[in-house]
PDB file of N, CA and C in Angstrom:
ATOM      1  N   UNK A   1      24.609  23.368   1.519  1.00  0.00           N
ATOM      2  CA  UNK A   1      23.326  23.968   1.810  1.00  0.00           C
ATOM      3  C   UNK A   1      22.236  22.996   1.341  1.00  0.00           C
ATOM      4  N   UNK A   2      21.142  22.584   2.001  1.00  0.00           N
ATOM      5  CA  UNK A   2      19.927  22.382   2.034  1.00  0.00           C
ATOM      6  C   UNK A   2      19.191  23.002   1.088  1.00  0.00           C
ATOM      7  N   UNK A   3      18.727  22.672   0.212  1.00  0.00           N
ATOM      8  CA  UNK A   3      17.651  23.464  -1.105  1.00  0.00           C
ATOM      9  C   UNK A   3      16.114  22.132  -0.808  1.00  0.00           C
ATOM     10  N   UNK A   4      15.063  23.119  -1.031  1.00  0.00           N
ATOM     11  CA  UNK A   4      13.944  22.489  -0.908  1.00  0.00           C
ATOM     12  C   UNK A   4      13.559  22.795  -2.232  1.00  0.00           C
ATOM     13  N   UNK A   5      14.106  23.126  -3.163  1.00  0.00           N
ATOM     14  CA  UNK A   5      13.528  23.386  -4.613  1.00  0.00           C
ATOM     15  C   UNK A   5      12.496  22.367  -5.302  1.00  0.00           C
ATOM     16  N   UNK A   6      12.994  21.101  -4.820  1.00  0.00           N
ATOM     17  CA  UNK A   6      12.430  19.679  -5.269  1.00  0.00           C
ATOM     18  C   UNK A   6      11.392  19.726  -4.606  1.00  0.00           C
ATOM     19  N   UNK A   7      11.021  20.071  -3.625  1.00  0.00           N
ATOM     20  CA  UNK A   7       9.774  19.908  -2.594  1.00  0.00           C
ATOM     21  C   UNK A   7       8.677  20.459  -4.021  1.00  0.00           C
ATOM     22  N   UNK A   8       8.709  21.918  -4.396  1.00  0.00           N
ATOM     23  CA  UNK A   8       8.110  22.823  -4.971  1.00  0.00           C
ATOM     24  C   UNK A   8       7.694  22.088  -6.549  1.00  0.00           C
ATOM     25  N   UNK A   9       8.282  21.636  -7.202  1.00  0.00           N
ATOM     26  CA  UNK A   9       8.726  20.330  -8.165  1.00  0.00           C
ATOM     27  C   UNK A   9       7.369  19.109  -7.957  1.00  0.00           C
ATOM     28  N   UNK A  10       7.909  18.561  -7.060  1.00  0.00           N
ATOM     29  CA  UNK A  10       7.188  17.711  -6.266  1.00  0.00           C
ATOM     30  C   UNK A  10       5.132  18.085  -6.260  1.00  0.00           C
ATOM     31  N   UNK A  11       5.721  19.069  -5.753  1.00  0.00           N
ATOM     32  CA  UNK A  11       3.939  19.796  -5.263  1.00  0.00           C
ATOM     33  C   UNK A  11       3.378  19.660  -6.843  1.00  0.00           C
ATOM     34  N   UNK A  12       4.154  20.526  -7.752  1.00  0.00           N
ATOM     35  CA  UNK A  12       3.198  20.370  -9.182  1.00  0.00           C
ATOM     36  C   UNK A  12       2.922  19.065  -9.908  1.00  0.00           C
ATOM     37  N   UNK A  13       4.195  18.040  -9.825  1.00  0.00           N
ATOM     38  CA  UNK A  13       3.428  17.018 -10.440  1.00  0.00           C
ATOM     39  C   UNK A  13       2.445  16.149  -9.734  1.00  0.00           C
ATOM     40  N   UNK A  14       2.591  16.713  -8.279  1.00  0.00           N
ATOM     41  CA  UNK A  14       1.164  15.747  -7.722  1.00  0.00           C
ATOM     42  C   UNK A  14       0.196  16.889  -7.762  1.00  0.00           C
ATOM     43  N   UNK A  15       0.154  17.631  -8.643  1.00  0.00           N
ATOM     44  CA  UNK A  15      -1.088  19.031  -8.878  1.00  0.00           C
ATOM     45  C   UNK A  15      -1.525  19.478  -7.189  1.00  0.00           C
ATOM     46  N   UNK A  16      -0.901  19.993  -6.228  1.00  0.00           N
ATOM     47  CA  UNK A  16      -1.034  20.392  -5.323  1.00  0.00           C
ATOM     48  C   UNK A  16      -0.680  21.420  -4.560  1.00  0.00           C
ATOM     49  N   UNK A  17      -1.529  22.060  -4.146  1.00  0.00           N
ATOM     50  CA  UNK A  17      -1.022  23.641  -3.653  1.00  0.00           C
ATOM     51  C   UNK A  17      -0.383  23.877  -2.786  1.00  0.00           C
ATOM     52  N   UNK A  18       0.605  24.604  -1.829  1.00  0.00           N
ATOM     53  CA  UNK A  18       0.685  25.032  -0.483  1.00  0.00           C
ATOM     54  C   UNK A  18      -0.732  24.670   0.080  1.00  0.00           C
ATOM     55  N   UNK A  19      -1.574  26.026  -0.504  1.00  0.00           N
ATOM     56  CA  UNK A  19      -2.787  26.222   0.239  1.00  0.00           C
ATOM     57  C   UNK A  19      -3.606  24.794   1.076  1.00  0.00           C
ATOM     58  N   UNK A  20      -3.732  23.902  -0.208  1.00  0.00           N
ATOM     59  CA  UNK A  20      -3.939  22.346  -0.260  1.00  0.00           C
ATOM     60  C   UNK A  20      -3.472  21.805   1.181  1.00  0.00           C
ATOM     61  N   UNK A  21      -2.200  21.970   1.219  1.00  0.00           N
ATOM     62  CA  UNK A  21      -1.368  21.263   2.185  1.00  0.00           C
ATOM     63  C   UNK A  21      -1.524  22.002   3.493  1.00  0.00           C
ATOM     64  N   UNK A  22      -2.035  23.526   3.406  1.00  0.00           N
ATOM     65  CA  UNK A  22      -2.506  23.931   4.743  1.00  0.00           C
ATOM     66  C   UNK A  22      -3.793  23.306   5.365  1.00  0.00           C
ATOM     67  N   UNK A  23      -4.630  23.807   4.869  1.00  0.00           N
ATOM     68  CA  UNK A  23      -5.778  23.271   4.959  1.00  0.00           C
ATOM     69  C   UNK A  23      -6.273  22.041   4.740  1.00  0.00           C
ATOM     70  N   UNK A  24      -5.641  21.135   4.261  1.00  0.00           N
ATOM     71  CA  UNK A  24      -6.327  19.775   4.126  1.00  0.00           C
ATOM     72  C   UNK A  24      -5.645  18.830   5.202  1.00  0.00           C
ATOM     73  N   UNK A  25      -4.067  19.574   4.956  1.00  0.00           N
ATOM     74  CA  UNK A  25      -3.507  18.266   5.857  1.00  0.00           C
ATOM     75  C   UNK A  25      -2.232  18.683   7.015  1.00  0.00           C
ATOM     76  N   UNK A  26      -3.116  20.033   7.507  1.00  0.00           N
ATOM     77  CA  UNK A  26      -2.367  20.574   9.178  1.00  0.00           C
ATOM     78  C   UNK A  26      -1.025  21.064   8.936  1.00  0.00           C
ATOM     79  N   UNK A  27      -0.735  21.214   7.181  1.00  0.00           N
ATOM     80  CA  UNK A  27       0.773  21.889   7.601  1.00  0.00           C
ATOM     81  C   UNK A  27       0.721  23.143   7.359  1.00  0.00           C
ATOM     82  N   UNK A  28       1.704  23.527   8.860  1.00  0.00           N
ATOM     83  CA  UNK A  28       1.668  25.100   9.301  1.00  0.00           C
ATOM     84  C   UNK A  28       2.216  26.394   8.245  1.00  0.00           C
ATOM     85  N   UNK A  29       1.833  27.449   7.896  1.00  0.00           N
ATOM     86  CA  UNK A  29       2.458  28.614   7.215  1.00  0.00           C
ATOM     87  C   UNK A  29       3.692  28.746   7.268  1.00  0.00           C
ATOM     88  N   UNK A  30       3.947  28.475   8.562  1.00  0.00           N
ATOM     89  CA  UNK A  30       5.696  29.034   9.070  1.00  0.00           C
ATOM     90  C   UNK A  30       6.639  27.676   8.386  1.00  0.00           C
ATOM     91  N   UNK A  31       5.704  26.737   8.485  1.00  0.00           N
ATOM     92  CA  UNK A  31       6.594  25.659   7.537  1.00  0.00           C
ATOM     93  C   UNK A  31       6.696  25.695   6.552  1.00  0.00           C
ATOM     94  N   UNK A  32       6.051  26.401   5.753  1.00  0.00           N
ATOM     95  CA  UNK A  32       6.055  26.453   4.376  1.00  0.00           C
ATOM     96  C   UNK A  32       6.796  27.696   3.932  1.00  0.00           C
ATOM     97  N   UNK A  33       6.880  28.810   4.772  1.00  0.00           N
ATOM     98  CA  UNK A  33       8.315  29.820   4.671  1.00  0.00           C
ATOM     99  C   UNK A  33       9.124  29.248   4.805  1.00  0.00           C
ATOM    100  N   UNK A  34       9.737  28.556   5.778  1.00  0.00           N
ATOM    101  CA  UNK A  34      11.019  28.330   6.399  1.00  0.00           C
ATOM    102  C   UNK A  34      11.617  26.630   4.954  1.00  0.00           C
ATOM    103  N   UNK A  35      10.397  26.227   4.397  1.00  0.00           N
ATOM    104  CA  UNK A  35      10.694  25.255   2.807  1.00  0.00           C
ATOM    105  C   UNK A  35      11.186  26.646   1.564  1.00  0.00           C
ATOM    106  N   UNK A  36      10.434  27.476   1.560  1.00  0.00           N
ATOM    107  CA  UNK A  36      11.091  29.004   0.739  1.00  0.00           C
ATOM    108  C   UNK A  36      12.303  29.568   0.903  1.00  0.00           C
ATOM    109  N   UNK A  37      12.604  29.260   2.277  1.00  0.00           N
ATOM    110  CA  UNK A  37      13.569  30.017   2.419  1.00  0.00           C
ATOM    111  C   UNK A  37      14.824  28.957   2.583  1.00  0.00           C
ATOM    112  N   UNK A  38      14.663  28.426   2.177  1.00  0.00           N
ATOM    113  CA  UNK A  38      15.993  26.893   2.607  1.00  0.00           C
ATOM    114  C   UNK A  38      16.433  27.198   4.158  1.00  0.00           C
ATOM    115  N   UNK A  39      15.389  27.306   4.719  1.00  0.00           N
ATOM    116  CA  UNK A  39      15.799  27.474   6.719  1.00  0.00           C
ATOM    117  C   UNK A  39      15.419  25.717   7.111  1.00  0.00           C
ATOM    118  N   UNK A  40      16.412  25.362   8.122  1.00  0.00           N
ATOM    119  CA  UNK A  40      16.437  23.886   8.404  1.00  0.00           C
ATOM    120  C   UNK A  40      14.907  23.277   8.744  1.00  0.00           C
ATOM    121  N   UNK A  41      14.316  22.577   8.858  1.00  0.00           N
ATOM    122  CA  UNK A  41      13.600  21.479   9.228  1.00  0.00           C
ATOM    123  C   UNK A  41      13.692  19.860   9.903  1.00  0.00           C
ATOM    124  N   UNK A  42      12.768  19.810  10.471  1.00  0.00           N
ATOM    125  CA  UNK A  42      13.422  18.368  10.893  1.00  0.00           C
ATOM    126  C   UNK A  42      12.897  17.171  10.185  1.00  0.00           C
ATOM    127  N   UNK A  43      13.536  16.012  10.516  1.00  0.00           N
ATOM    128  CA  UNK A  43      13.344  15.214   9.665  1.00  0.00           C
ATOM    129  C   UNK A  43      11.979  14.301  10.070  1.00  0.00           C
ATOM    130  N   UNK A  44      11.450  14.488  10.975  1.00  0.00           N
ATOM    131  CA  UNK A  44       9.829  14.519  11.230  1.00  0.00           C
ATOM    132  C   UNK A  44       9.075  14.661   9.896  1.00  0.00           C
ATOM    133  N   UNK A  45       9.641  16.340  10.096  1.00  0.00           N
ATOM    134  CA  UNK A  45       8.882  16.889   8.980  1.00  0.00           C
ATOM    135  C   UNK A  45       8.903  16.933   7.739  1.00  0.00           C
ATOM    136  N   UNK A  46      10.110  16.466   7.266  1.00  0.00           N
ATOM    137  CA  UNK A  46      10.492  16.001   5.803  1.00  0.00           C
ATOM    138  C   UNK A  46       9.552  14.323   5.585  1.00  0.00           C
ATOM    139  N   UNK A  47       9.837  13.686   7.005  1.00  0.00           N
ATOM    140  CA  UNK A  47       8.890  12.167   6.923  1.00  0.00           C
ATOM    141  C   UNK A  47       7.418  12.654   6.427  1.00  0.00           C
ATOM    142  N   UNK A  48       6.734  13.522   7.248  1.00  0.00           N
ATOM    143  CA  UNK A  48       5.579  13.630   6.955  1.00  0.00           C
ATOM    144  C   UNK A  48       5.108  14.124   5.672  1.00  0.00           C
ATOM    145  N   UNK A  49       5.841  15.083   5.634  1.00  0.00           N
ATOM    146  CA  UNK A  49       5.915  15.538   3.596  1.00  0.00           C
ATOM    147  C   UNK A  49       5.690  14.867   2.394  1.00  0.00           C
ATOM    148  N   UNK A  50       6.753  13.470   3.037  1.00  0.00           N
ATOM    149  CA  UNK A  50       7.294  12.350   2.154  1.00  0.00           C
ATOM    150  C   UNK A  50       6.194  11.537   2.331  1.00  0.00           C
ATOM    151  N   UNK A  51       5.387  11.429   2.978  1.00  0.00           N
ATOM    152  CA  UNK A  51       4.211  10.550   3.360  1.00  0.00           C
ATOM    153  C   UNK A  51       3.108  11.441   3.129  1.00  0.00           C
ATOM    154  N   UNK A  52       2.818  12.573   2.784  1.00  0.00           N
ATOM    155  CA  UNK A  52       1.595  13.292   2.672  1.00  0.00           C
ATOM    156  C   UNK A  52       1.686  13.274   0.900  1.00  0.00           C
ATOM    157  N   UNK A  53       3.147  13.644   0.314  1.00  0.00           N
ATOM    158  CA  UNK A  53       3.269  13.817  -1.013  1.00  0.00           C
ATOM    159  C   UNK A  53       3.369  12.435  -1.837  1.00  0.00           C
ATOM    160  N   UNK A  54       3.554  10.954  -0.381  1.00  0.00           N
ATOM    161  CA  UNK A  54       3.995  10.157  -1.236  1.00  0.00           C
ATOM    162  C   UNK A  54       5.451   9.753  -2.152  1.00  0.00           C
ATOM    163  N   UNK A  55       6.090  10.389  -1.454  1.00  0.00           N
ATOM    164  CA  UNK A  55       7.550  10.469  -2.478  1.00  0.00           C
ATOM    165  C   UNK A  55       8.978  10.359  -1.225  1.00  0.00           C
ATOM    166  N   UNK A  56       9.788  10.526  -2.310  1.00  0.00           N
ATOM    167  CA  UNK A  56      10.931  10.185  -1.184  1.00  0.00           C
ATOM    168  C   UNK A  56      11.412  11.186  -0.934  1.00  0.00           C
ATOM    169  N   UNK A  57      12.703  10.766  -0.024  1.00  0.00           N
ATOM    170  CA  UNK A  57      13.477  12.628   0.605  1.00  0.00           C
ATOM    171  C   UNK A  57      13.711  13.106  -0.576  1.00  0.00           C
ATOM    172  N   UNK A  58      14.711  12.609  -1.709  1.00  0.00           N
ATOM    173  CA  UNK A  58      15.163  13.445  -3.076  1.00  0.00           C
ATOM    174  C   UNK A  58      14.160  14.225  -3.784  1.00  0.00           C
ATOM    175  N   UNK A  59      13.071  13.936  -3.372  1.00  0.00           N
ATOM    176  CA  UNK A  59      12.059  14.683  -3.999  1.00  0.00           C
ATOM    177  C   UNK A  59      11.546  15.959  -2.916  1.00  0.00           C
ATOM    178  N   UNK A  60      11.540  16.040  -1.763  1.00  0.00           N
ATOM    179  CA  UNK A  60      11.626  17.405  -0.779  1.00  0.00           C
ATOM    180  C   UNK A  60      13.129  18.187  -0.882  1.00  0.00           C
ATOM    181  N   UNK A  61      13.803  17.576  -0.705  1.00  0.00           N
ATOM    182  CA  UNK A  61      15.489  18.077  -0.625  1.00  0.00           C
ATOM    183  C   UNK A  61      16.269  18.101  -1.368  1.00  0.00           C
ATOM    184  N   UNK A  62      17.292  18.421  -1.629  1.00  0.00           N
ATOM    185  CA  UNK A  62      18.905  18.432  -2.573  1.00  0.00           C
ATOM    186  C   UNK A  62      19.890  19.151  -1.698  1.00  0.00           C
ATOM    187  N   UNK A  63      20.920  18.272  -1.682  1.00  0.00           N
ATOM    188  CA  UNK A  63      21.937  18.973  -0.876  1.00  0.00           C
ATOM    189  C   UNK A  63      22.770  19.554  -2.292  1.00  0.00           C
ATOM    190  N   UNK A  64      23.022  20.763  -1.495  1.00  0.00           N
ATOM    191  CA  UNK A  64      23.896  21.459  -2.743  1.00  0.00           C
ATOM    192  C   UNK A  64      25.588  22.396  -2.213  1.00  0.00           C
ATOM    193  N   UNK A  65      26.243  21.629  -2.940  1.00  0.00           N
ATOM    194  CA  UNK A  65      27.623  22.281  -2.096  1.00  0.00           C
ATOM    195  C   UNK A  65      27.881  23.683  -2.104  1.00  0.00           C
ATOM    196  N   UNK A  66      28.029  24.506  -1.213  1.00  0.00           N
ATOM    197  CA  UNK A  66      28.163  26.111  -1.429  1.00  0.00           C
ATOM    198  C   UNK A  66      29.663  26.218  -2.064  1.00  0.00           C
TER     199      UNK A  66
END
């Protein structure tokens, strides 16, 4: 399974909100459930993350063995 836990991680040490990331820089609500809910994403959108947050995939993702 896919865990976005690190994403959430991520957001606080660059002091940054969801909200932040809606409004400042076009990313959608439903994307930011579907990062809550460990529901898939593409890797677009993990790029852009990684380029909006500055950081690498290990820092949006963790694969975790069920």
């Amino acid at each position: 399974m896919i865990s976005y836990e690190p994403f959430y991680r991520t957001l606080k040490e660059k002091n940054l909100s969801t909200y932040k990331l809606i409004t400042q820089y076009g990313i959608s609500r439903s994307l930011i459930d579907r990062l809550k809910h460990n529901k898939p994403i593409t890797t677009v959108t993990i790029n852009d993350l990684c380029r909006i947050l500055q950081c690498r995939i290990e820092d949006i993702a963790i694969y975790i063995e069920e």
